[in-house]
N, C-alpha and C. Protein backbone atom coordinates (compact mmCIF):
# COMPACT_ATOMS: atom_id res chain seq x y z
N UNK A 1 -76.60 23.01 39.53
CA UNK A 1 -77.19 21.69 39.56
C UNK A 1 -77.66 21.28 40.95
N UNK A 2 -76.96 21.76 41.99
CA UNK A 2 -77.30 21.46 43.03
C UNK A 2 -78.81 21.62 43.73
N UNK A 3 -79.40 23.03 43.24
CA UNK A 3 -80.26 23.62 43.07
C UNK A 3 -82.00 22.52 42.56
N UNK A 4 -81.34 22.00 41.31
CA UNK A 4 -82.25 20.75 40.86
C UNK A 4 -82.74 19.69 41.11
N UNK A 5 -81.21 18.66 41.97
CA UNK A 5 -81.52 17.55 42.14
C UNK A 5 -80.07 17.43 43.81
N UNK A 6 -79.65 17.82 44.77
CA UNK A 6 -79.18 17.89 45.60
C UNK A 6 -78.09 16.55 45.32
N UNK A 7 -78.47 15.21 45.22
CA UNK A 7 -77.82 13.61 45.55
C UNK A 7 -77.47 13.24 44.16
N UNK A 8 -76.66 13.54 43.53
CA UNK A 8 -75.99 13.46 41.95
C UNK A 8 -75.66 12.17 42.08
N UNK A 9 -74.85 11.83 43.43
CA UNK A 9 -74.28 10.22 43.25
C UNK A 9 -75.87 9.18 42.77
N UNK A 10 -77.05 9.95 43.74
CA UNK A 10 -77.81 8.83 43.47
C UNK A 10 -78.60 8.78 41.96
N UNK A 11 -78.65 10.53 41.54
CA UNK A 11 -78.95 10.50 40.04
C UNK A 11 -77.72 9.53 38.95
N UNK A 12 -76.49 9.59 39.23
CA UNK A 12 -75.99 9.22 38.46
C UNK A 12 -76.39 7.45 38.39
N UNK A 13 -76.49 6.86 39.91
CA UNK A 13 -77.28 5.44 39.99
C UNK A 13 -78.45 4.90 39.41
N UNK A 14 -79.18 6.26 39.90
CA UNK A 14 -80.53 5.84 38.79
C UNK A 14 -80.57 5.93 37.42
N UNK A 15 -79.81 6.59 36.79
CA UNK A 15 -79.42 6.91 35.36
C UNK A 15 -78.88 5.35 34.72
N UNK A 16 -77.96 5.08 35.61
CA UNK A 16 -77.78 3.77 35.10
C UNK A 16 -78.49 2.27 34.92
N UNK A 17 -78.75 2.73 36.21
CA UNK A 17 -80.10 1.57 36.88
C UNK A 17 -80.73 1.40 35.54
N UNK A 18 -81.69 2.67 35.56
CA UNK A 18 -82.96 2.94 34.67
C UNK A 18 -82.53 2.49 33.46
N UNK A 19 -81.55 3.03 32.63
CA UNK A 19 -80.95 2.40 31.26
C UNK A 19 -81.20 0.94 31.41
N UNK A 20 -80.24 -0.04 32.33
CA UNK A 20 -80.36 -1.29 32.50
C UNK A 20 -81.72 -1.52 31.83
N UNK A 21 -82.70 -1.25 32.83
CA UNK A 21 -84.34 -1.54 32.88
C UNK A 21 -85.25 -1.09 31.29
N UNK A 22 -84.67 -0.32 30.61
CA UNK A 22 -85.29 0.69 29.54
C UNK A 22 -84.81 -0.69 28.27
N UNK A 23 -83.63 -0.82 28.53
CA UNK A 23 -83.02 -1.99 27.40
C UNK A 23 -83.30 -3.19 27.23
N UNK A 24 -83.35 -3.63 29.10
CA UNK A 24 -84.03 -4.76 28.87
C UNK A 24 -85.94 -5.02 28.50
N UNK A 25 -86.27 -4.05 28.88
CA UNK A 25 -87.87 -3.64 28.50
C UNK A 25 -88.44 -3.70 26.86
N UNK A 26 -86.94 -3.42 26.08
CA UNK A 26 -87.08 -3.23 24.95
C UNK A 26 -86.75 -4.69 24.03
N UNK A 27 -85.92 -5.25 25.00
CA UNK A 27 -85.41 -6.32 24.75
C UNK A 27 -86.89 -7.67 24.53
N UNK A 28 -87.35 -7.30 25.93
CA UNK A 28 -88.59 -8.52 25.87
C UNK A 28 -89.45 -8.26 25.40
N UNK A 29 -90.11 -7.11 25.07
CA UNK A 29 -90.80 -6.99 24.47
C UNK A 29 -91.10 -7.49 22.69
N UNK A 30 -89.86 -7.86 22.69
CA UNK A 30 -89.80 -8.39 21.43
C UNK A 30 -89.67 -9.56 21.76
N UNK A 31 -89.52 -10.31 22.57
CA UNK A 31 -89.54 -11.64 22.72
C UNK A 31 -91.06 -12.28 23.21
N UNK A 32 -92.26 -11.85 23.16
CA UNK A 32 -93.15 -12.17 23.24
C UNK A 32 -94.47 -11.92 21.96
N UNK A 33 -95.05 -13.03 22.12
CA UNK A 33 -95.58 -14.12 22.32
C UNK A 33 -94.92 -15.23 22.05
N UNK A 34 -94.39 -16.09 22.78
CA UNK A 34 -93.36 -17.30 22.94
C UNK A 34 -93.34 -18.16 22.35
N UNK A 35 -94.87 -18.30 21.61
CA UNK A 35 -94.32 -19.56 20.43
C UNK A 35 -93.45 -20.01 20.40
N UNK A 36 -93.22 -21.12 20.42
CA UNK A 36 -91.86 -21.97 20.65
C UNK A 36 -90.48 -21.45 21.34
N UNK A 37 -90.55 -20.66 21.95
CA UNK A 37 -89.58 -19.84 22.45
C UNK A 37 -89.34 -21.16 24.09
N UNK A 38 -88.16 -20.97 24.40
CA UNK A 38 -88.15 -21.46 25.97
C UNK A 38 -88.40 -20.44 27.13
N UNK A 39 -87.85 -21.27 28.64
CA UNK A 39 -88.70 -20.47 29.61
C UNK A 39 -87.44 -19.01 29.54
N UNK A 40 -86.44 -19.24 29.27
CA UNK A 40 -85.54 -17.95 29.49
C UNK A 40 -86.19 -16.47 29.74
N UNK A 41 -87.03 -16.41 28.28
CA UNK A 41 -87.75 -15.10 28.64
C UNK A 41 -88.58 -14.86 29.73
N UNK A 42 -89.50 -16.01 29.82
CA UNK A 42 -89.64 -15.49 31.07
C UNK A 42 -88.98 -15.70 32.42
N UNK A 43 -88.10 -16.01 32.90
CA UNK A 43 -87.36 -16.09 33.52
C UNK A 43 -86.99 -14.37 33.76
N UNK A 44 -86.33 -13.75 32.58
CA UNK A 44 -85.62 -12.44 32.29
C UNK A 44 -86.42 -11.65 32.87
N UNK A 45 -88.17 -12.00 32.32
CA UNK A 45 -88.95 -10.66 32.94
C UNK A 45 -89.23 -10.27 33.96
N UNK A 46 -89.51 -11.82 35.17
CA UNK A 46 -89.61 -11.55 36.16
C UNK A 46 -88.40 -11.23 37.00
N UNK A 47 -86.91 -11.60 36.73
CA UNK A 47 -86.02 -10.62 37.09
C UNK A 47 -85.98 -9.25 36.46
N UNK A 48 -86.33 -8.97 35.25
CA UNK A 48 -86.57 -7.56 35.18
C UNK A 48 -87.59 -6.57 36.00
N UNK A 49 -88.91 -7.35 36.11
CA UNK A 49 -89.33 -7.00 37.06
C UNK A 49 -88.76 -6.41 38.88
N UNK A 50 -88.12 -7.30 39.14
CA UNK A 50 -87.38 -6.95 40.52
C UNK A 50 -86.26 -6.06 40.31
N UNK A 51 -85.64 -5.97 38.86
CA UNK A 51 -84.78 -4.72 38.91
C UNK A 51 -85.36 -3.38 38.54
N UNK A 52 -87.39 -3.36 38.15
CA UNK A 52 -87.10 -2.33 38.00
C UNK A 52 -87.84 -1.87 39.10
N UNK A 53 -88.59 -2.91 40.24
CA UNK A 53 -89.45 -2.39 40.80
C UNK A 53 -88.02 -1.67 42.43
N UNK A 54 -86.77 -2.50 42.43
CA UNK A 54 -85.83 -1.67 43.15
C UNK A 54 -85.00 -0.71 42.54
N UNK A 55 -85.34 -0.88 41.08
CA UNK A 55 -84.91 0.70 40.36
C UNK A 55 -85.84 2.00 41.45
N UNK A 56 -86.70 1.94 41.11
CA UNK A 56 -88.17 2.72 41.07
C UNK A 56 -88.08 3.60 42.33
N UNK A 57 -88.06 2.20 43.59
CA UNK A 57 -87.85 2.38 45.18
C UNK A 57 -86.92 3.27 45.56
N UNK A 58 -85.83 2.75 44.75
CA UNK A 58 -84.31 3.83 45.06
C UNK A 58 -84.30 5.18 44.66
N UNK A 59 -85.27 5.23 43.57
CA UNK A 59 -84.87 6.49 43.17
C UNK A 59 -86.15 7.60 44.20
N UNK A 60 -87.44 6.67 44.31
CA UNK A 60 -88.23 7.48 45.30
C UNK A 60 -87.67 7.73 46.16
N UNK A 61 -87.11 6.66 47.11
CA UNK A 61 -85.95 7.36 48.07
C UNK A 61 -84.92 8.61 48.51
N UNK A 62 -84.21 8.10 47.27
CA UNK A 62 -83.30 9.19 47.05
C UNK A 62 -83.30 10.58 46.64
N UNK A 63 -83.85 10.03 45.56
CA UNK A 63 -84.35 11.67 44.50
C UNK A 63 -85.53 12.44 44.33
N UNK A 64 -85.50 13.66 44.31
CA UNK A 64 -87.07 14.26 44.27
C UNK A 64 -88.20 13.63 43.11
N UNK A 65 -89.10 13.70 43.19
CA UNK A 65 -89.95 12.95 42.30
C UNK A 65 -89.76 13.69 40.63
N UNK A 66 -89.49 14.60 40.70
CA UNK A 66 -89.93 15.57 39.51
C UNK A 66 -88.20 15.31 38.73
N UNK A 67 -87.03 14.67 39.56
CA UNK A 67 -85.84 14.67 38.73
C UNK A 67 -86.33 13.07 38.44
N UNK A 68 -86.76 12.56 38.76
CA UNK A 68 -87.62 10.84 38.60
C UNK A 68 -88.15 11.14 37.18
N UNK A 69 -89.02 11.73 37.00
CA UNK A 69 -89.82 12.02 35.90
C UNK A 69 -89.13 12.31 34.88
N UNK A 70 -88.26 12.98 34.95
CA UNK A 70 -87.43 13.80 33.71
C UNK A 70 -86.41 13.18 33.27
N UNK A 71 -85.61 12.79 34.49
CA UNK A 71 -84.48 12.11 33.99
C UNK A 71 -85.27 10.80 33.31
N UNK A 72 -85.62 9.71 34.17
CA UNK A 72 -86.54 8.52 33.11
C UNK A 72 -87.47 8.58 32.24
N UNK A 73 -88.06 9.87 31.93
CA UNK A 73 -88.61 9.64 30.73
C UNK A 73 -87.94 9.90 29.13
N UNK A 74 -86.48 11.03 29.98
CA UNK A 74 -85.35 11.23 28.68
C UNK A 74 -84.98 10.10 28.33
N UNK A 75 -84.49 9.44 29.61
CA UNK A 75 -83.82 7.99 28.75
C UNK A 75 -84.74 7.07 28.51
N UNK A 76 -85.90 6.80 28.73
CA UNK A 76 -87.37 6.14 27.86
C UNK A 76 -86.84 6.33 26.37
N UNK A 77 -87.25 7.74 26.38
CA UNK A 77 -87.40 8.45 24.69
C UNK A 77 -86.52 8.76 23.87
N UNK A 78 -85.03 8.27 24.46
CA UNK A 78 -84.01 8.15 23.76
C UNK A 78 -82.92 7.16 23.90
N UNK A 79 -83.50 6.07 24.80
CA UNK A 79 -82.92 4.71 24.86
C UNK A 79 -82.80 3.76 23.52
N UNK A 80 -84.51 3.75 23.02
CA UNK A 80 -84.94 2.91 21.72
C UNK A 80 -83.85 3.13 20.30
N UNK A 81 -83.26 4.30 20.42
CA UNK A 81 -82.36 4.83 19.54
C UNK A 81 -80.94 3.80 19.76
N UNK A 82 -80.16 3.83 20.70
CA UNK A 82 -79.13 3.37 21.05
C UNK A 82 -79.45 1.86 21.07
N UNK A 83 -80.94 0.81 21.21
CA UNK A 83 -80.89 -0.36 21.38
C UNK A 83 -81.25 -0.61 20.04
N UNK A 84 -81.38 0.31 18.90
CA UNK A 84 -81.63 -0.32 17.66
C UNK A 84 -80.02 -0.47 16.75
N UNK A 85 -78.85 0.31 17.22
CA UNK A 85 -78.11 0.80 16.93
C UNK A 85 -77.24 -1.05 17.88
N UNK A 86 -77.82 -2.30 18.62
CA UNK A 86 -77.20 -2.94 18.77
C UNK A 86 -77.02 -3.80 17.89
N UNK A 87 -76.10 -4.97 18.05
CA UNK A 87 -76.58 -5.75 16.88
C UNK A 87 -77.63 -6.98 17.10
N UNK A 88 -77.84 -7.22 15.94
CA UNK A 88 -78.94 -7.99 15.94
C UNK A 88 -78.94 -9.34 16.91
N UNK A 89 -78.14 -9.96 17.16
CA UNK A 89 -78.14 -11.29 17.64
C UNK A 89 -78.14 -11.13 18.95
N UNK A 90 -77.88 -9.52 19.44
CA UNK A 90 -78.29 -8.86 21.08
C UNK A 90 -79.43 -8.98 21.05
N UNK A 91 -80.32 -8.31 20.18
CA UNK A 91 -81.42 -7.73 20.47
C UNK A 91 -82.77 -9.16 20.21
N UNK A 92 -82.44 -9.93 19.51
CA UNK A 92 -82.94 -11.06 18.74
C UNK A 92 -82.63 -12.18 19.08
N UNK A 93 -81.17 -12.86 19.37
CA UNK A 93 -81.16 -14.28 20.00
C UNK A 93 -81.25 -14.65 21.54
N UNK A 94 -80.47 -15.74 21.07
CA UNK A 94 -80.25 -16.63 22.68
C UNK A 94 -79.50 -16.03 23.29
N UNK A 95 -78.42 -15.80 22.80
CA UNK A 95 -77.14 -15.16 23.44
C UNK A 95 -77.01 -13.34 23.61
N UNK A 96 -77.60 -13.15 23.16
CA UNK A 96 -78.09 -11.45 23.95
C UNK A 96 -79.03 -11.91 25.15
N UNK A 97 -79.89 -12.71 24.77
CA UNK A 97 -80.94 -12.83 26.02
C UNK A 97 -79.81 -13.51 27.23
N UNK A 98 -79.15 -14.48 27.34
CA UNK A 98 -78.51 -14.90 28.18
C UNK A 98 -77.30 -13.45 28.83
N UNK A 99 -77.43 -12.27 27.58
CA UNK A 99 -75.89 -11.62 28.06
C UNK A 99 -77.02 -10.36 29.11
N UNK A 100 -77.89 -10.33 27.90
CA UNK A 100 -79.27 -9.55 28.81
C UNK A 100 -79.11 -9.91 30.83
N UNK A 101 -79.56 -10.68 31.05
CA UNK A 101 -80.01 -11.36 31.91
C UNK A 101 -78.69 -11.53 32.81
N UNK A 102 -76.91 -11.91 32.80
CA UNK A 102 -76.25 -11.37 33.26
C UNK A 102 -75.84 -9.79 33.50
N UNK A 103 -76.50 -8.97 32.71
CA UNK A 103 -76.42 -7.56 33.16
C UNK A 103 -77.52 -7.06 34.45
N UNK A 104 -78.70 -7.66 33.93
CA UNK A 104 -79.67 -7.40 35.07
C UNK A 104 -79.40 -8.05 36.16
N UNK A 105 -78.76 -9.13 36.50
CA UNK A 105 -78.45 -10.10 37.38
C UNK A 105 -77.17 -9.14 38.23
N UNK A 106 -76.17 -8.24 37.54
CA UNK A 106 -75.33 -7.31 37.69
C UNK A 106 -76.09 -6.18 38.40
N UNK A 107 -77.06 -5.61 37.57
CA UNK A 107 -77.59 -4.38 38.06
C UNK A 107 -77.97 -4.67 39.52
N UNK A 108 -78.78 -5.81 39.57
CA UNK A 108 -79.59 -6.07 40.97
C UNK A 108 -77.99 -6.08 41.98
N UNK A 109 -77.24 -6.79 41.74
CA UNK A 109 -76.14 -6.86 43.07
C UNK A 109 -75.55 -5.59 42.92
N UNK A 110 -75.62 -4.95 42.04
CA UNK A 110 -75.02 -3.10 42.06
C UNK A 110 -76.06 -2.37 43.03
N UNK A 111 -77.33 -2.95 42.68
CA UNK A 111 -78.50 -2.16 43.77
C UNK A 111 -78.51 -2.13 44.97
N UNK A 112 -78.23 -3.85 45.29
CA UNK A 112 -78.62 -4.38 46.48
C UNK A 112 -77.06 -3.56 47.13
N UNK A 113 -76.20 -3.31 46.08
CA UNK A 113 -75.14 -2.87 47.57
C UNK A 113 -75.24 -1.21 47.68
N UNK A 114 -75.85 -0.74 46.35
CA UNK A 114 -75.60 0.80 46.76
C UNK A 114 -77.48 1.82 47.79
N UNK A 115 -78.62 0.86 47.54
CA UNK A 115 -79.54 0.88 47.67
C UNK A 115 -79.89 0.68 48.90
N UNK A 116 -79.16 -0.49 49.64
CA UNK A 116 -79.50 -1.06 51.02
C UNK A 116 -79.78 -0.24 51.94
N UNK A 117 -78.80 0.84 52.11
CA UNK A 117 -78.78 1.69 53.43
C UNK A 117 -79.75 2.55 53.53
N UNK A 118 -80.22 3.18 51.98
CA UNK A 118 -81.50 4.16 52.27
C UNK A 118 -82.72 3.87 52.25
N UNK A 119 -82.86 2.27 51.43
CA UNK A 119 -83.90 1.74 51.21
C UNK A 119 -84.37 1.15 53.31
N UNK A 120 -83.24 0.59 53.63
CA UNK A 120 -83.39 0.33 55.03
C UNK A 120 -83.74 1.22 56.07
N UNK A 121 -83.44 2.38 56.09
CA UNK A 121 -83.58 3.84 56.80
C UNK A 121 -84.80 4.28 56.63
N UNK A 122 -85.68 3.96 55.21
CA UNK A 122 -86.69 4.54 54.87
C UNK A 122 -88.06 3.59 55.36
N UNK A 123 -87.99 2.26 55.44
CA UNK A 123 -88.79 1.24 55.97
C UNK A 123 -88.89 1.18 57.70
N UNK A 124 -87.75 1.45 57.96
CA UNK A 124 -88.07 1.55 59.59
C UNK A 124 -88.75 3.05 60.01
């Protein structure tokens, strides 16, 4: 394995990261067009947005581009499986969207502390 992807700690980060981002992707997408809907959703997206655009960063960072590709497009194409398999009032109400939105709110302070040092190293 070493051979493939050298920084496992950071594959195993992005693995998670990316899930976060894949679920909630799947999540809003069903919550649009808003018809009577409140601002929550969008609220969610544009924090989904910032978790996935420091998903994305971290993993360019860290990981070779080609374990980027493979690993996130497996869990793309076999995420939709496991988020249909939630229950409905996750995937469909208020209260998945609110539990949604504390996980991403989670992911980002999981990022911001494991992300900082290489994302910082790499900008200067």
């Amino acid at each position: 394995m070493p051979q493939l992807e050298p920084n496992l700690a950071g594959l195993a980060w992005f693995g998670l990261l990316w899930s976060v981002c894949c679920i909630g992707f799947l999540q809003l997408v069903g919550m649009y067009p808003l018809r009577g809907r409140a601002a929550l959703p969008v609220a969610l997206t544009i924090l989904w947005a910032m978790l996935l655009a420091g998903t994305l960063a971290f993993a360019l960072v860290e990981l070779r581009w080609t374990t980027v590709v493979v690993v996130g497009g497996v869990l793309f194409l076999f995420l939709p499986a496991l988020f249909q398999a939630l229950p409905e009032w996750w995937r469909d109400g208020r209260a998945g969207l609110r539990l949604s939105c504390c996980a991403m709110v989670a992911a980002l302070a999981l990022l911001a502390g494991v992300a900082a040092p290489s994302l910082h190293n790499w900008m200067i």
